[in-house]
N, C-alpha and C. Protein backbone atom coordinates (compact mmCIF):
# COMPACT_ATOMS: atom_id res chain seq x y z
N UNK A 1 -53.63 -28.81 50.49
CA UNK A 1 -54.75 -28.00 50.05
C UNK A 1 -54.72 -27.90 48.54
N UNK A 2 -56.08 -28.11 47.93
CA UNK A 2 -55.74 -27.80 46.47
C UNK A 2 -56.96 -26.39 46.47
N UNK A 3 -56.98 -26.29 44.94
CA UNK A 3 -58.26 -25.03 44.06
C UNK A 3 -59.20 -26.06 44.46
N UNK A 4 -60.37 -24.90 44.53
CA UNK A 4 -61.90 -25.00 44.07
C UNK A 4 -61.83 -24.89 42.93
N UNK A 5 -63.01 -26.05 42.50
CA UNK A 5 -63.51 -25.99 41.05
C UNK A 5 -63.94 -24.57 39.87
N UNK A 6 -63.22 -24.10 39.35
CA UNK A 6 -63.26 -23.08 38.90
C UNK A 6 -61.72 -22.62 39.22
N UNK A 7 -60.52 -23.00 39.66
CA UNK A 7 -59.44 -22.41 39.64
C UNK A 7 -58.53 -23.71 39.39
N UNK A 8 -57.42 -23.07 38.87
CA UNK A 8 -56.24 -23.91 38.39
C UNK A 8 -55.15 -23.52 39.45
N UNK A 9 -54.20 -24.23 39.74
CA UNK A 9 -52.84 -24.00 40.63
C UNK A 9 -52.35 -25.81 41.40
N UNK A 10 -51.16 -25.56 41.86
CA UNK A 10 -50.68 -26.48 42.06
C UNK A 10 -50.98 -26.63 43.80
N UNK A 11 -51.06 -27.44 43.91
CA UNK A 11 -51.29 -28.90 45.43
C UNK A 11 -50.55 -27.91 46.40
N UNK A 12 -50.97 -27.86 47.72
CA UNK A 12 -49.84 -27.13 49.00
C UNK A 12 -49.92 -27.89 50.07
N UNK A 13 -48.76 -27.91 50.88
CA UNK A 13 -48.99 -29.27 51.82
C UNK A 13 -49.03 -28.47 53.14
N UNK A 14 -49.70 -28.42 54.05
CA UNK A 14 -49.89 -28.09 55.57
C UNK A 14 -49.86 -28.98 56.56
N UNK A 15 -48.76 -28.41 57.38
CA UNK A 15 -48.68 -29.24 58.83
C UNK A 15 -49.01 -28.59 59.95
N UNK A 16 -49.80 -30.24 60.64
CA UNK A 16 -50.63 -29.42 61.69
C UNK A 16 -49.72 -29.21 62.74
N UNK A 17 -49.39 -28.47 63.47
CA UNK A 17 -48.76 -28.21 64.18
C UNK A 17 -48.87 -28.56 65.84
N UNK A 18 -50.03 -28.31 66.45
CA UNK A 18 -50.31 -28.36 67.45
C UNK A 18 -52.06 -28.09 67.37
N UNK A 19 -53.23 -28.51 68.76
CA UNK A 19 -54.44 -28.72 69.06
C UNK A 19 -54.68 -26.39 68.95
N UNK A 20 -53.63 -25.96 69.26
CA UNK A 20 -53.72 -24.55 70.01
C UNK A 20 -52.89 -23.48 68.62
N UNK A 21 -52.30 -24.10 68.20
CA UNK A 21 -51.30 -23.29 67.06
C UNK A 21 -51.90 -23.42 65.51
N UNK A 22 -52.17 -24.57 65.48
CA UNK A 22 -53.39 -25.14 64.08
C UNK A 22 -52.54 -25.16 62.79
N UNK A 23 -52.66 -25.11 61.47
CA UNK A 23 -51.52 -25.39 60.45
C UNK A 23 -50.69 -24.33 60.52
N UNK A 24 -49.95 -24.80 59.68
CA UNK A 24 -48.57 -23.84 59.02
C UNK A 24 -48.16 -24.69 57.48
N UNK A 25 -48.36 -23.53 56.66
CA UNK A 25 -47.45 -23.36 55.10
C UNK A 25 -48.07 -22.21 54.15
N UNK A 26 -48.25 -22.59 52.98
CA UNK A 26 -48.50 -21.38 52.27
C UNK A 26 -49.17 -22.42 50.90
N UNK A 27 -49.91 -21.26 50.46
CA UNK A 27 -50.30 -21.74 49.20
C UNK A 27 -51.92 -22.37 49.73
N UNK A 28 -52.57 -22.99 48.34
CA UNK A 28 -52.05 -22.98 47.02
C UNK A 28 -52.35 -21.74 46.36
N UNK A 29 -51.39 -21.24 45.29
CA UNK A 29 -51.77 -20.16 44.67
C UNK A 29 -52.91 -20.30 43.45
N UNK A 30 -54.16 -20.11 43.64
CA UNK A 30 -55.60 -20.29 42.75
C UNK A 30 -55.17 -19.66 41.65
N UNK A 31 -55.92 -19.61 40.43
CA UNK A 31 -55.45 -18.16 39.51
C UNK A 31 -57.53 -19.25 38.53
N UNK A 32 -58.14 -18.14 38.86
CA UNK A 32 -59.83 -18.43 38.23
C UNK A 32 -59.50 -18.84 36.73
N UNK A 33 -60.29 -19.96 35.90
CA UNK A 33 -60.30 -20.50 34.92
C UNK A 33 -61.29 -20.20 33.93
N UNK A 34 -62.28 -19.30 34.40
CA UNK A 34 -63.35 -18.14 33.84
C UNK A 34 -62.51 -16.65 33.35
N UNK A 35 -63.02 -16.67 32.31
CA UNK A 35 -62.70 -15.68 31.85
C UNK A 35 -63.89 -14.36 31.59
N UNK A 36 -63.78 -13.10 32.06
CA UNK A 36 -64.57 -12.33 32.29
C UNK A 36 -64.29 -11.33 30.92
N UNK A 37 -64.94 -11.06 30.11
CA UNK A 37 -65.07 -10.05 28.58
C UNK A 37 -65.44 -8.67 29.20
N UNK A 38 -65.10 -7.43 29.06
CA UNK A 38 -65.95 -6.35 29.22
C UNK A 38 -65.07 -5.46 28.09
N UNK A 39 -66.13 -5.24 27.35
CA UNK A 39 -65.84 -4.25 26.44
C UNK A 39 -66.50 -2.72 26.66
N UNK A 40 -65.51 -1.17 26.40
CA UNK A 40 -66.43 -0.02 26.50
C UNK A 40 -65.33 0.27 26.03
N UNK A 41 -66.86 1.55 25.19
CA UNK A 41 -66.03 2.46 24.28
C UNK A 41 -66.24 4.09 24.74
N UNK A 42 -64.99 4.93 24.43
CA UNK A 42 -65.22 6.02 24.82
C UNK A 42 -64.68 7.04 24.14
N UNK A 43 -66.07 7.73 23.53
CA UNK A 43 -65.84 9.03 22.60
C UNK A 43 -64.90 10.15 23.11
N UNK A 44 -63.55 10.56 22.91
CA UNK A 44 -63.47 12.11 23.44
C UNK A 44 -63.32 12.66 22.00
N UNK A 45 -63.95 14.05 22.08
CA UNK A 45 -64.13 14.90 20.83
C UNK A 45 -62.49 15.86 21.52
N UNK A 46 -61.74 16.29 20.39
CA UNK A 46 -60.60 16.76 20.44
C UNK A 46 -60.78 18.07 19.83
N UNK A 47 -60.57 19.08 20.39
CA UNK A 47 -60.90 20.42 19.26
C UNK A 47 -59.38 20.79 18.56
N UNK A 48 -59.58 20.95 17.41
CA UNK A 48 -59.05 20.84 16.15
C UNK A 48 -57.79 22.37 16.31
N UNK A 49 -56.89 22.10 16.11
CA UNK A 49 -55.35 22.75 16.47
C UNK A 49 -55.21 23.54 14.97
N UNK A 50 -55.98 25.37 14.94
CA UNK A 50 -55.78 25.74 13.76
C UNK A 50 -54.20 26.00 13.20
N UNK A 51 -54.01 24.83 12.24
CA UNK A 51 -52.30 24.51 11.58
C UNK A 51 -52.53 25.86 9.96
N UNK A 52 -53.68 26.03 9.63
CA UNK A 52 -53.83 26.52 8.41
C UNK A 52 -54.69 27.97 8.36
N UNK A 53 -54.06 28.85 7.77
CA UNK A 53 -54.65 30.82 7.33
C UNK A 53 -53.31 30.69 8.29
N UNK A 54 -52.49 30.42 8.99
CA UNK A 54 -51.12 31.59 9.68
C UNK A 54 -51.00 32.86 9.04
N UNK A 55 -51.22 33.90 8.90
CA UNK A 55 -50.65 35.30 8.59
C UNK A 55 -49.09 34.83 8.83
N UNK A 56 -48.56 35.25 7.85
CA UNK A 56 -47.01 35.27 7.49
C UNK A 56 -46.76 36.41 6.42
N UNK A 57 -45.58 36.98 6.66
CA UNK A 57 -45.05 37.67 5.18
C UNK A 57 -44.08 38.40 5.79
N UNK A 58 -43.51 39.36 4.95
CA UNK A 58 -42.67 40.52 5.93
C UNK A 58 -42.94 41.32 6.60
N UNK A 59 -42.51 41.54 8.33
CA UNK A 59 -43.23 42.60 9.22
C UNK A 59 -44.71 42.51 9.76
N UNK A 60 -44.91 40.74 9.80
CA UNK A 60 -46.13 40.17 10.08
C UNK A 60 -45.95 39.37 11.35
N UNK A 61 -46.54 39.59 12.80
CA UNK A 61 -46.01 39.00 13.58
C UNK A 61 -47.49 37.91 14.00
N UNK A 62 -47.20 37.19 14.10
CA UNK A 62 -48.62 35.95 14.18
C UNK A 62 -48.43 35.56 15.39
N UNK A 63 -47.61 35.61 16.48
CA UNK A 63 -47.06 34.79 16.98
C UNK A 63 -48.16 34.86 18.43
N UNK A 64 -49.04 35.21 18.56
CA UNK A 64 -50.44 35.53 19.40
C UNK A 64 -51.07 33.77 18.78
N UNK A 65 -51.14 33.43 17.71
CA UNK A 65 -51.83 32.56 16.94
C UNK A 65 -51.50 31.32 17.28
N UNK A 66 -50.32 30.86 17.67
CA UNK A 66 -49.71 29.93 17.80
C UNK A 66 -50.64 29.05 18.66
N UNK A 67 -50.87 27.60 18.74
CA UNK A 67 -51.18 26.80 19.26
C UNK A 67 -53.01 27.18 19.75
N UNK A 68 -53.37 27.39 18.69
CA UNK A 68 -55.20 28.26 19.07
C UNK A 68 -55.96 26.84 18.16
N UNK A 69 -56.98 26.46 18.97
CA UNK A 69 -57.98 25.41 18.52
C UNK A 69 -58.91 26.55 18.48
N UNK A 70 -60.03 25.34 17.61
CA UNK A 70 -61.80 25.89 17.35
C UNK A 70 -62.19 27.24 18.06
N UNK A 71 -62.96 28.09 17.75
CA UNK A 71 -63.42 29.06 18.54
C UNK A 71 -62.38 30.05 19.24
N UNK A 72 -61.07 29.57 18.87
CA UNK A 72 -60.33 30.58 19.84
C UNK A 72 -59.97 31.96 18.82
N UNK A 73 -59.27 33.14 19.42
CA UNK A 73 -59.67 34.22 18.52
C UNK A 73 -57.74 34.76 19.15
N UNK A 74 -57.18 35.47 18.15
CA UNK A 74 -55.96 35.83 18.35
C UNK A 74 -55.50 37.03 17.63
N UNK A 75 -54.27 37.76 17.72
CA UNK A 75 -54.51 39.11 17.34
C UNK A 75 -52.59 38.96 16.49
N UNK A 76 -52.86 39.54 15.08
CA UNK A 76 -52.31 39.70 13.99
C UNK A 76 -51.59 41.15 14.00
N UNK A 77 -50.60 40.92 14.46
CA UNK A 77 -50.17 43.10 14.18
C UNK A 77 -48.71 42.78 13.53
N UNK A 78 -48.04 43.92 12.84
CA UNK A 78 -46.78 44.30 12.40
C UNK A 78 -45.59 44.92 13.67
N UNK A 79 -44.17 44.19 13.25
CA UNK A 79 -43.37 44.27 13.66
C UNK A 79 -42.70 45.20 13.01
N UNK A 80 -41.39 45.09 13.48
CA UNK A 80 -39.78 46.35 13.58
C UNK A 80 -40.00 47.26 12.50
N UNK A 81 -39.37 47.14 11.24
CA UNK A 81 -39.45 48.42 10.94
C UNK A 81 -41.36 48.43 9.69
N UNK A 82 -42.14 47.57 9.84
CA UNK A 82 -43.30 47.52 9.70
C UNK A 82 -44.48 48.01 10.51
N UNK A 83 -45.48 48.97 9.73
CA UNK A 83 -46.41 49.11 10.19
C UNK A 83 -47.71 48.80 9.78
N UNK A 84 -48.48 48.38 10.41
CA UNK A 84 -50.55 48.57 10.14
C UNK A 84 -51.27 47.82 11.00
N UNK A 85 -52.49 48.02 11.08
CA UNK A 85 -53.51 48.22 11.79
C UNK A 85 -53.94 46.83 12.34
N UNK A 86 -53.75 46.66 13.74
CA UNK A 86 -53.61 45.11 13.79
C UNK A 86 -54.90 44.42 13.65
N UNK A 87 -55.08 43.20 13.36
CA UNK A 87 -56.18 42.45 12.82
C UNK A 87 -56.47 41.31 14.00
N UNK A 88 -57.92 41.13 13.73
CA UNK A 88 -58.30 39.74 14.98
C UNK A 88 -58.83 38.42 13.96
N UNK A 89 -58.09 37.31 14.13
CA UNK A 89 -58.52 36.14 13.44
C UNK A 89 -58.99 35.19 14.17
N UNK A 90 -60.27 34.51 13.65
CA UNK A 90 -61.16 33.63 14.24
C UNK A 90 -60.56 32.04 14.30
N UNK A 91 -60.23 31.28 14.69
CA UNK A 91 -59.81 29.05 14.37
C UNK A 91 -61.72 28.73 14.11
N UNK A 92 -61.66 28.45 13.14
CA UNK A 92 -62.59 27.97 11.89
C UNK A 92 -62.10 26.29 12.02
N UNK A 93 -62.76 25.32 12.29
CA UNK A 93 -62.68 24.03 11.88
C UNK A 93 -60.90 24.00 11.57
N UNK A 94 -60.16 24.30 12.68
CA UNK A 94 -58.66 24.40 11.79
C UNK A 94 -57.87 25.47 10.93
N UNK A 95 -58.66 26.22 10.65
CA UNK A 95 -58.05 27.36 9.87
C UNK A 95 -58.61 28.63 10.04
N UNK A 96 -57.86 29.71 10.51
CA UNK A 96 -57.28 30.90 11.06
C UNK A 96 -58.24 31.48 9.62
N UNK A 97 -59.34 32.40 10.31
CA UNK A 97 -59.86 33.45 9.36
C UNK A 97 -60.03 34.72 9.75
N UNK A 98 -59.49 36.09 8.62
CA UNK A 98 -59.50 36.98 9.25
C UNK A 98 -60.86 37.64 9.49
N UNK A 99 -61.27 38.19 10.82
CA UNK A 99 -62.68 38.97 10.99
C UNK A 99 -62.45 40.47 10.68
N UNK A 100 -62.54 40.76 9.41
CA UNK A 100 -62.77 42.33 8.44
C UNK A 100 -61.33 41.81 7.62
N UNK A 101 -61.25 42.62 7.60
CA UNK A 101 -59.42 42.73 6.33
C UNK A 101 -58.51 41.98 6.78
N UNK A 102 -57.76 41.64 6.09
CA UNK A 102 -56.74 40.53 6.87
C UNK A 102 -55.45 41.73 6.58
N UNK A 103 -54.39 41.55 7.78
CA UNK A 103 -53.23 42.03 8.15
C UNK A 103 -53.04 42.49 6.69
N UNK A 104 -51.99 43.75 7.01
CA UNK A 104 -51.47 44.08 6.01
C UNK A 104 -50.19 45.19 6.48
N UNK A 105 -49.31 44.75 6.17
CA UNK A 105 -47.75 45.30 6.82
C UNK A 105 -46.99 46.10 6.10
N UNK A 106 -47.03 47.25 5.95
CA UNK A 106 -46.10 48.30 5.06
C UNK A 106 -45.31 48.68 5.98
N UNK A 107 -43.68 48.85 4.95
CA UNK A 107 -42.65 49.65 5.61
C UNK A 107 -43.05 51.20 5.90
N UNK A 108 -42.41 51.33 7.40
CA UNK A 108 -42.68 52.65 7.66
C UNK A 108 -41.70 53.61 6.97
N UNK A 109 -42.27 55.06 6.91
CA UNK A 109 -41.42 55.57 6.37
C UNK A 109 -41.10 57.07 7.51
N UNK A 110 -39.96 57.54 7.03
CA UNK A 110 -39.64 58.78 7.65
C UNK A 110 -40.76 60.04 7.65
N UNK A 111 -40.85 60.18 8.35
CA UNK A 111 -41.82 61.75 8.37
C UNK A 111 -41.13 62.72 9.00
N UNK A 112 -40.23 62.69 9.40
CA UNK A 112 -39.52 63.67 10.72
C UNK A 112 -38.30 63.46 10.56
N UNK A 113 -37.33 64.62 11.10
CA UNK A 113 -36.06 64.53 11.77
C UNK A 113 -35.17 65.23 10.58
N UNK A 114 -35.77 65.92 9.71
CA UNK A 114 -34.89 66.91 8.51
C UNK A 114 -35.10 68.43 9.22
N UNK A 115 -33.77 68.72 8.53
CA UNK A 115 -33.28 69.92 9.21
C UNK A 115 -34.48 71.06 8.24
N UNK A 116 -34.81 72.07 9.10
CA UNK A 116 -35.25 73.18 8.09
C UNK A 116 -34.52 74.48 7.96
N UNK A 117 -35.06 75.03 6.72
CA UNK A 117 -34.18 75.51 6.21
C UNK A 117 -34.36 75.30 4.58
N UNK A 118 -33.66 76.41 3.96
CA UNK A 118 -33.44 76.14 2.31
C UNK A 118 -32.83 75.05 1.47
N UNK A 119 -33.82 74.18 1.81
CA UNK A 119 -32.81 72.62 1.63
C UNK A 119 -34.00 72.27 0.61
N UNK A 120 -33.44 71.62 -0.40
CA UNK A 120 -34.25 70.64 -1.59
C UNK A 120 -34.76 69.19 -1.02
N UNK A 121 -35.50 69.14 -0.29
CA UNK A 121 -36.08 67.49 -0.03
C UNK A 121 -36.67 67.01 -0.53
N UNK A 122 -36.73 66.75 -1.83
CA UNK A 122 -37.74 66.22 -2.50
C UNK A 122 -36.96 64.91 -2.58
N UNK A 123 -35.95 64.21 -2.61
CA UNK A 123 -35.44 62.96 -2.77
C UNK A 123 -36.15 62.18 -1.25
N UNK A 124 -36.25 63.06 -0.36
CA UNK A 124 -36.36 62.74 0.97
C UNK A 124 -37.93 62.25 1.42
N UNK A 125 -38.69 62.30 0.49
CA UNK A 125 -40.29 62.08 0.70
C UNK A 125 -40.15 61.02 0.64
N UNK A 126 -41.53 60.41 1.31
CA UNK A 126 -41.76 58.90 0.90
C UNK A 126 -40.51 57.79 1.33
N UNK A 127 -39.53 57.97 1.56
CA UNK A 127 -38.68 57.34 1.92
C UNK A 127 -38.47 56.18 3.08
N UNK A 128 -38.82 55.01 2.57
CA UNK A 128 -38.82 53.79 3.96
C UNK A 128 -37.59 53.76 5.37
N UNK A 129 -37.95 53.06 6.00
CA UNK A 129 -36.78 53.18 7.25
C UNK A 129 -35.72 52.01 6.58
N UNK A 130 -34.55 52.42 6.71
CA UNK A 130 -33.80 51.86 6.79
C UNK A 130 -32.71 52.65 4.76
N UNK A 131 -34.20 53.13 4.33
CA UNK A 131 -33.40 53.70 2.90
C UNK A 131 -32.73 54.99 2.96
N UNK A 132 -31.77 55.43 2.39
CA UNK A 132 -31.16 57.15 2.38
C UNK A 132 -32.14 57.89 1.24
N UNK A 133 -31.56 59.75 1.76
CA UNK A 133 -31.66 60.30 0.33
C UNK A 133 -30.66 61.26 0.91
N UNK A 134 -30.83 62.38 -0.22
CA UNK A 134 -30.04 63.40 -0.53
C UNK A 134 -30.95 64.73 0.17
N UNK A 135 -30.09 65.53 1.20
CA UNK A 135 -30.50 67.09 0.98
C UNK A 135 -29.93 67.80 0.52
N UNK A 136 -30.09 68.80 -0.19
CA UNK A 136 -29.31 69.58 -0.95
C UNK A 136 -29.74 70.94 -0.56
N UNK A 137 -29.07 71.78 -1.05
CA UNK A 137 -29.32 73.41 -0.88
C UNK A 137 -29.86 73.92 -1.95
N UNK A 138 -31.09 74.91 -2.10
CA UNK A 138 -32.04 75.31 -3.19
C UNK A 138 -30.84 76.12 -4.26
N UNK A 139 -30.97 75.96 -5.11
CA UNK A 139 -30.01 76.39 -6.17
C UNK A 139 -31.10 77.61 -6.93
């Protein structure tokens, strides 16, 4: 047995076997000598992974922001010993914009936990977490 015109492969030999059983072998293996072209193209639009505006600094926790494309919206607040008013940022073509004021993280400070009594606290105002002062007795 060989290819039809239009295929390439090598010669296969079959024996007839019997009037009731009919050939036996294998082959030939064809492989087509036409070659078929199809070209297509296919748009996918990718929405854009905002890498740029991250809120960063000290007592700035962004970490809501992480991995936000186009249109997505994420929330900006202060950590440990930082406080303020948490903020919502928009992914802009790639970059993180804040919608009203952008974050802003001040150390908290003590308001509480002095003894009362005739004590001088004036070193003690205003004082951030983590700083000392002095009480003293009114002289």
């Amino acid at each position: 047995a060989t290819c039809r015109s239009g295929y390439v492969g090598a010669p296969a030999t079959y024996a007839c076997l019997s009037e009731v059983q009919g050939y036996e072998g294998e082959g030939p293996y064809c492989t087509s000598t036409t070659t078929i072209t199809s070209t297509s193209t296919t748009t996918t639009t990718m929405p854009a992974l905002c890498t740029e505006g991250i809120p960063n600094g000290i007592g700035v926790n962004s970490t809501d922001c992480a991995d936000r494309f186009n249109r997505d919206t994420c929330t900006v607040g202060c950590m440990g010993a930082y406080e303020g008013d948490a903020r919502v940022y928009y992914c802009n073509e790639g970059v993180l914009e804040a919608q009203g004021a952008s974050i802003e993280c001040v150390k908290k400070t003590c308001k509480q936990g002095l003894p009362e009594g005739p004590y001088d606290n004036s070193s003690c105002i205003g004082k951030e977490v983590g700083q000392f002062c002095v009480l003293s007795c009114m002289v």
